[in-house]
PDB file of N, CA and C in Angstrom:
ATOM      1  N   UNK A   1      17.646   5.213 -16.441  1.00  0.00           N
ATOM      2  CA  UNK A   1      17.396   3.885 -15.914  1.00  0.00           C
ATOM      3  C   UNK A   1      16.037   3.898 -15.214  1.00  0.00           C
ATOM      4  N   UNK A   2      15.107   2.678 -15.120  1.00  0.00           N
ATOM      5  CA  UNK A   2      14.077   2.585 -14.650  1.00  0.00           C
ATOM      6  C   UNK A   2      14.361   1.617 -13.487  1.00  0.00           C
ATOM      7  N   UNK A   3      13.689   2.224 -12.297  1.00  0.00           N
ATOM      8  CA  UNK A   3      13.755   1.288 -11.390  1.00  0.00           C
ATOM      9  C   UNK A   3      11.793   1.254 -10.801  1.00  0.00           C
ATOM     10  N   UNK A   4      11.842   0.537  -9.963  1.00  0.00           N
ATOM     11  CA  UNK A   4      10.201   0.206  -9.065  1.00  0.00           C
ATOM     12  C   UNK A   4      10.063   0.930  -7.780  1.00  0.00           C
ATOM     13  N   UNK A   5       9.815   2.023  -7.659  1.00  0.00           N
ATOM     14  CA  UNK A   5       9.290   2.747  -6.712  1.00  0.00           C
ATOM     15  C   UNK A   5       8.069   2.419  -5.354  1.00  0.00           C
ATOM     16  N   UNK A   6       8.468   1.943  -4.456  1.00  0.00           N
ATOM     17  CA  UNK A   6       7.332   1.161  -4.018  1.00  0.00           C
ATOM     18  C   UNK A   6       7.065   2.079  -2.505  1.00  0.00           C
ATOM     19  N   UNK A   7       5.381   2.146  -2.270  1.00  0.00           N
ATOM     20  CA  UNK A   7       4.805   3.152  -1.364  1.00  0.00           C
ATOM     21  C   UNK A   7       4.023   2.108  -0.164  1.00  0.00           C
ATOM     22  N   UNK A   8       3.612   2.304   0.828  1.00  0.00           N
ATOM     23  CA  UNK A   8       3.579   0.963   2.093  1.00  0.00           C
ATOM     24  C   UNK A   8       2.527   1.925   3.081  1.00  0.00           C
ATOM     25  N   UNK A   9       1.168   1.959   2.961  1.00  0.00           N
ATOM     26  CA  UNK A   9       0.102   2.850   3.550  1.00  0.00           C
ATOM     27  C   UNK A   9      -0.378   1.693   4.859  1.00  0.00           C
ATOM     28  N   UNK A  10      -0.059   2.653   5.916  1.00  0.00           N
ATOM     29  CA  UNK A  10      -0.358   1.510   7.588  1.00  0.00           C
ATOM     30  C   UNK A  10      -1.900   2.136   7.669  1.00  0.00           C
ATOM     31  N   UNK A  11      -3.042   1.782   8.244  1.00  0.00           N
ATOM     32  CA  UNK A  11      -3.330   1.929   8.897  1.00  0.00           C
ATOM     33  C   UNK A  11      -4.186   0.598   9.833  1.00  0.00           C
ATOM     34  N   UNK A  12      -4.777   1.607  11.105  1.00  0.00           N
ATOM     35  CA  UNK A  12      -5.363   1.091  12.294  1.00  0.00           C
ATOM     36  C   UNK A  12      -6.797   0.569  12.091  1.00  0.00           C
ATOM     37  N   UNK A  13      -7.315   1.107  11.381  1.00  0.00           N
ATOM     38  CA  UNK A  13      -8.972   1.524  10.870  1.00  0.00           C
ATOM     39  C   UNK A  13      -9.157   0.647   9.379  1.00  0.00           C
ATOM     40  N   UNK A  14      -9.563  -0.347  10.246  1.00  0.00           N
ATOM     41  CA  UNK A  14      -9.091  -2.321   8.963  1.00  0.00           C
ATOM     42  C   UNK A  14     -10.742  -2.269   8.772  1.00  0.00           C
ATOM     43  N   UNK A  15     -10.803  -1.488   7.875  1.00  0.00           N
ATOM     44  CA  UNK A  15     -12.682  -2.082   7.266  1.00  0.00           C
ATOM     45  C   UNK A  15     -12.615  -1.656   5.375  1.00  0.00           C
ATOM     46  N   UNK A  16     -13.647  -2.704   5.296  1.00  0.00           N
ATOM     47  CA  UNK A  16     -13.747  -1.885   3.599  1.00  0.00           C
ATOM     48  C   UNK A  16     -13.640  -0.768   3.339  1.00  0.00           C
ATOM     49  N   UNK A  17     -14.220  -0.194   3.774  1.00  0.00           N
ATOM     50  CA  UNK A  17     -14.606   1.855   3.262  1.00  0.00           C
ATOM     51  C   UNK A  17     -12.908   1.847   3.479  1.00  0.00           C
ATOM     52  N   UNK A  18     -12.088   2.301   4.602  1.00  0.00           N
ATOM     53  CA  UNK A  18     -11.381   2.261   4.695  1.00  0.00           C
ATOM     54  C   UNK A  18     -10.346   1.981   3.938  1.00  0.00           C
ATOM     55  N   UNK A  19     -10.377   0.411   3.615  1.00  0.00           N
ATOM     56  CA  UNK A  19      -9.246  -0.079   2.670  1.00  0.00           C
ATOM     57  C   UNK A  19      -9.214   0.585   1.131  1.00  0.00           C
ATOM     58  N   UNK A  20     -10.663   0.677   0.810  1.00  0.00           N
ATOM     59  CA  UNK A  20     -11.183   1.075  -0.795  1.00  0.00           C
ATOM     60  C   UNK A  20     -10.475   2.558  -0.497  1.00  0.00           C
ATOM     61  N   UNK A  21     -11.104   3.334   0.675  1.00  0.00           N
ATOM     62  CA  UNK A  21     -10.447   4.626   0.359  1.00  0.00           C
ATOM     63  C   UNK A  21      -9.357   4.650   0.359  1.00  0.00           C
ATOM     64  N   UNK A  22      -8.119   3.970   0.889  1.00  0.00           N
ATOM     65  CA  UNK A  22      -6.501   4.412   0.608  1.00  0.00           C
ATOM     66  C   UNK A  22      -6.141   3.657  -0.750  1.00  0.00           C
ATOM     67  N   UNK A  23      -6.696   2.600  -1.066  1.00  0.00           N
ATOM     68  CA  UNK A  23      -6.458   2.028  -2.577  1.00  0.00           C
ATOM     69  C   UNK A  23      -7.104   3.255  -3.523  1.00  0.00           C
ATOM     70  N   UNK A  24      -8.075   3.873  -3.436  1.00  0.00           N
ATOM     71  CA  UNK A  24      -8.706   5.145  -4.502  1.00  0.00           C
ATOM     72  C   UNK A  24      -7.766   5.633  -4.672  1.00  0.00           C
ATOM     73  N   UNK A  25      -7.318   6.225  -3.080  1.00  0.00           N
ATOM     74  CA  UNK A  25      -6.486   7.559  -3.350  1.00  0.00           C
ATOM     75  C   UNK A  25      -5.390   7.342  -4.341  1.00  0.00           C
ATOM     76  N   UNK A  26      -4.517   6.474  -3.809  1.00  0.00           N
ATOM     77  CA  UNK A  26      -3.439   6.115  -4.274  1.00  0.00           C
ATOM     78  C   UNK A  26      -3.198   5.573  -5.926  1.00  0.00           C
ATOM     79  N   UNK A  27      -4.622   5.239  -5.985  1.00  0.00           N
ATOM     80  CA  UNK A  27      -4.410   4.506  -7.540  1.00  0.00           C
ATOM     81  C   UNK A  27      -4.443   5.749  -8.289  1.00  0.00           C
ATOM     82  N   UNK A  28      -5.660   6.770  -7.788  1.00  0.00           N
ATOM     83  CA  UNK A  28      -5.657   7.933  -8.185  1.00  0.00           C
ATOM     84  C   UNK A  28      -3.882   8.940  -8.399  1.00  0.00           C
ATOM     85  N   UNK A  29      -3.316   8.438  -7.741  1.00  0.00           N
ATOM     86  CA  UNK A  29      -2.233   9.392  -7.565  1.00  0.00           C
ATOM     87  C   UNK A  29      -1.312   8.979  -8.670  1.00  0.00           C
ATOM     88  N   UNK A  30      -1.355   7.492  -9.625  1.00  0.00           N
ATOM     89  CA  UNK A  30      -0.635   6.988 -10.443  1.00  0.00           C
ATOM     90  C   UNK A  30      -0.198   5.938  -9.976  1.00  0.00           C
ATOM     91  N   UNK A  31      -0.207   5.387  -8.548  1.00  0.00           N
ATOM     92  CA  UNK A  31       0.520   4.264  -8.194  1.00  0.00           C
ATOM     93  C   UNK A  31      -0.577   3.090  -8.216  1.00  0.00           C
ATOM     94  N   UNK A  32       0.122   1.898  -8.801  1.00  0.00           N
ATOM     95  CA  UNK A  32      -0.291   0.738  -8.976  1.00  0.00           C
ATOM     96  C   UNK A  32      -0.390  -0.575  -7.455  1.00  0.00           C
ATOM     97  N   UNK A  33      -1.960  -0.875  -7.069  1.00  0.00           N
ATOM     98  CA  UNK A  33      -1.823  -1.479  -6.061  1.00  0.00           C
ATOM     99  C   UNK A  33      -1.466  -2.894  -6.366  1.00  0.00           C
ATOM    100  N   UNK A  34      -0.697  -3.188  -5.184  1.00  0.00           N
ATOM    101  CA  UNK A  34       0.298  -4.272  -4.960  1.00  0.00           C
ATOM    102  C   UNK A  34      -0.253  -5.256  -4.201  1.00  0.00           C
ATOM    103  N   UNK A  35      -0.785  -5.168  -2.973  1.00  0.00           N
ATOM    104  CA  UNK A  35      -1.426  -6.382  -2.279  1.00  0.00           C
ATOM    105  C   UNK A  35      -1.618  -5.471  -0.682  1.00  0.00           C
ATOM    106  N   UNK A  36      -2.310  -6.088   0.296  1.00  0.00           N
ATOM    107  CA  UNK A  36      -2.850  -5.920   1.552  1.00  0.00           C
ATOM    108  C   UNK A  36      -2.094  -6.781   2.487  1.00  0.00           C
ATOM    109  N   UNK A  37      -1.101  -6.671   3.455  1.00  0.00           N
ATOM    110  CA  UNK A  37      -0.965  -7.361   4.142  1.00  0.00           C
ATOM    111  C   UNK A  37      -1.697  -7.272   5.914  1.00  0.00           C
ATOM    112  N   UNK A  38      -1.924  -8.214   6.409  1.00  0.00           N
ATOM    113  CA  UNK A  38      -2.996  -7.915   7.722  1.00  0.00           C
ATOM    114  C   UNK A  38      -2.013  -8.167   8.934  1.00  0.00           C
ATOM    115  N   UNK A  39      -2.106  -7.605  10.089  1.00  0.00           N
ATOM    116  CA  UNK A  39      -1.906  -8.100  11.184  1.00  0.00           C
ATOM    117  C   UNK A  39      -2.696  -8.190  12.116  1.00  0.00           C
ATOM    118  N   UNK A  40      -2.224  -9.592  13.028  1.00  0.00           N
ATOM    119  CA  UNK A  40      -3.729 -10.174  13.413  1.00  0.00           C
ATOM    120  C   UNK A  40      -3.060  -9.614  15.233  1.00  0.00           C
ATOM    121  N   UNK A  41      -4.027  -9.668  15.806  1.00  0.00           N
ATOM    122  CA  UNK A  41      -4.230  -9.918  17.342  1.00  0.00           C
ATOM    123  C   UNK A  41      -4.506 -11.345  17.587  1.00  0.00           C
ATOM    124  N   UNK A  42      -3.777 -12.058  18.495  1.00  0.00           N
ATOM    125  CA  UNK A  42      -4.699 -13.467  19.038  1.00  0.00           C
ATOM    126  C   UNK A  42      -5.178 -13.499  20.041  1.00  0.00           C
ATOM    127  N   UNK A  43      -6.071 -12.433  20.330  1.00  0.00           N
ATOM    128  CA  UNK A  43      -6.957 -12.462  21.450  1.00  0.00           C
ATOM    129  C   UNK A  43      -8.387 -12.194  20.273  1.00  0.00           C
ATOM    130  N   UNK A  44      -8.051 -11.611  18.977  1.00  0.00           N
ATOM    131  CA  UNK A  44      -8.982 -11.061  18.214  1.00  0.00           C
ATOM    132  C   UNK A  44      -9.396 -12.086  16.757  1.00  0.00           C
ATOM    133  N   UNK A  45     -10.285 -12.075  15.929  1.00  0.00           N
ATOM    134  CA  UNK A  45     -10.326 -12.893  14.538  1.00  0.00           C
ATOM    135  C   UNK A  45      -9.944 -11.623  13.506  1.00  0.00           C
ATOM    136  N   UNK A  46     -10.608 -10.393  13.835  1.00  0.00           N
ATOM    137  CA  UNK A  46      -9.955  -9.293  13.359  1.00  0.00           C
ATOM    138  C   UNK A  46      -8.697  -8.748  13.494  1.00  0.00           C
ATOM    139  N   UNK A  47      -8.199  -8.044  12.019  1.00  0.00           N
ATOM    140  CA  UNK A  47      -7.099  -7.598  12.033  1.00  0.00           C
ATOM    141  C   UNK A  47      -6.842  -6.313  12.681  1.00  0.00           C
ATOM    142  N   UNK A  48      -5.782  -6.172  13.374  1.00  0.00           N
ATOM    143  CA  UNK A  48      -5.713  -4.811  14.057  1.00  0.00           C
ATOM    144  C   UNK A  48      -4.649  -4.005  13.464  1.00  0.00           C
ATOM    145  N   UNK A  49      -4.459  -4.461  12.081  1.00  0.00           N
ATOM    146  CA  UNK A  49      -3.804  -2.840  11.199  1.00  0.00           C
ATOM    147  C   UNK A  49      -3.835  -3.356  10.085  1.00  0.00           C
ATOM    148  N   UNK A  50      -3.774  -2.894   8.449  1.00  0.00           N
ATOM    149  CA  UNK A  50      -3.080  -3.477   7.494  1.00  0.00           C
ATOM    150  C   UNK A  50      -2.070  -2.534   7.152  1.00  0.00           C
ATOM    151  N   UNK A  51      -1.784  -3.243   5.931  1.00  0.00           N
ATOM    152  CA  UNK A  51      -0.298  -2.619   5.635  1.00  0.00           C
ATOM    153  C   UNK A  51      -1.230  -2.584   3.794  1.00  0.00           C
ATOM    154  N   UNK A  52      -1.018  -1.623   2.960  1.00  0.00           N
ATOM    155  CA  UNK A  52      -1.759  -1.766   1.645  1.00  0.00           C
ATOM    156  C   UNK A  52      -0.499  -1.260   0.935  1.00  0.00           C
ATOM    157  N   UNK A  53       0.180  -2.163  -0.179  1.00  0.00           N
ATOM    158  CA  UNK A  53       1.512  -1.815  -0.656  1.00  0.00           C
ATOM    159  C   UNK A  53       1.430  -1.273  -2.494  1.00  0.00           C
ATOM    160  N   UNK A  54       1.679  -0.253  -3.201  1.00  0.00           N
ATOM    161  CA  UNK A  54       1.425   0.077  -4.107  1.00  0.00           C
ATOM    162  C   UNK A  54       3.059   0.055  -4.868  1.00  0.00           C
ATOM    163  N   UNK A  55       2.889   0.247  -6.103  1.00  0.00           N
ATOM    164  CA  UNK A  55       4.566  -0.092  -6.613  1.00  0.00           C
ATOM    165  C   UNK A  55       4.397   1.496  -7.977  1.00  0.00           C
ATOM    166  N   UNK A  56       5.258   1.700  -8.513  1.00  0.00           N
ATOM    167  CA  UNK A  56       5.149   2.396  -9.705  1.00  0.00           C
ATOM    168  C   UNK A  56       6.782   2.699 -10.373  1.00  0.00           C
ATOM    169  N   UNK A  57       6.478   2.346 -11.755  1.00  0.00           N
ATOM    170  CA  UNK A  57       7.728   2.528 -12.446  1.00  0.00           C
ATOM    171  C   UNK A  57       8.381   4.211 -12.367  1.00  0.00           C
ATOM    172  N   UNK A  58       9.740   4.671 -11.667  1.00  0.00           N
ATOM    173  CA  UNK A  58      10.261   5.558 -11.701  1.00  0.00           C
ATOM    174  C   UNK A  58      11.410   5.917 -12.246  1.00  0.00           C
ATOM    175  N   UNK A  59      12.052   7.179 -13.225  1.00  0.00           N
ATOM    176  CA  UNK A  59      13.128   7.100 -14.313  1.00  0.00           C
ATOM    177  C   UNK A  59      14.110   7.502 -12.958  1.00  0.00           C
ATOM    178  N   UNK A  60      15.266   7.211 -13.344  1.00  0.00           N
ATOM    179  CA  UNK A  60      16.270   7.487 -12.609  1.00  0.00           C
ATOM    180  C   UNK A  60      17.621   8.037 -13.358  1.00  0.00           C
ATOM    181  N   UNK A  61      18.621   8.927 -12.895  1.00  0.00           N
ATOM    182  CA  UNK A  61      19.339   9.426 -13.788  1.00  0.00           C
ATOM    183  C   UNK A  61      20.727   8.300 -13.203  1.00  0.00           C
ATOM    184  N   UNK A  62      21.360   8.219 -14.677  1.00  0.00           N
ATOM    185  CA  UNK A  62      22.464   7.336 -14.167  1.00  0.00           C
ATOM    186  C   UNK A  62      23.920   8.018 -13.822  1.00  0.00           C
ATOM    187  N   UNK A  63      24.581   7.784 -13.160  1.00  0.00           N
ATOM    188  CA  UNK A  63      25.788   8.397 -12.878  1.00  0.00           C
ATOM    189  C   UNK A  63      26.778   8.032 -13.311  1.00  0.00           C
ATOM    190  N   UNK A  64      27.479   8.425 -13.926  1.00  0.00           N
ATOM    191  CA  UNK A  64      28.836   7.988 -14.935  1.00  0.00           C
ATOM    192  C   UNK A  64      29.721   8.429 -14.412  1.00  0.00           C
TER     193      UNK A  64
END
């Protein structure tokens, strides 16, 4: 059986270089990126973490 394996990378350090490097790694690793979610401060316009979510198809054994 195939199910969707999904991976959820936090960090603190919200800049391009940053974001590009955990999307590299990860795409590199086989996993497919999923989307960026931000969290904001409202004292700030900047985000003070994201969340970068990757997914990948994984076989699974079935149990009978």
């Amino acid at each position: 059986m195939r199910i969707t394996e999904y991976k959820v990378v936090e960090t603190q350090t919200v800049t391009d270089q940053e974001l590009e490097r955990i999307i590299n790694e990860w795409v590199g690793k086989g996993w497919v990126f999923d989307g960026v979610q931000f969290a904001m401060r409202e004292s700030s316009k900047r985000p003070s973490m994201a969340f970068v979510t990757f997914t990948r198809p994984t076989e699974v054994a079935e149990n009978d």
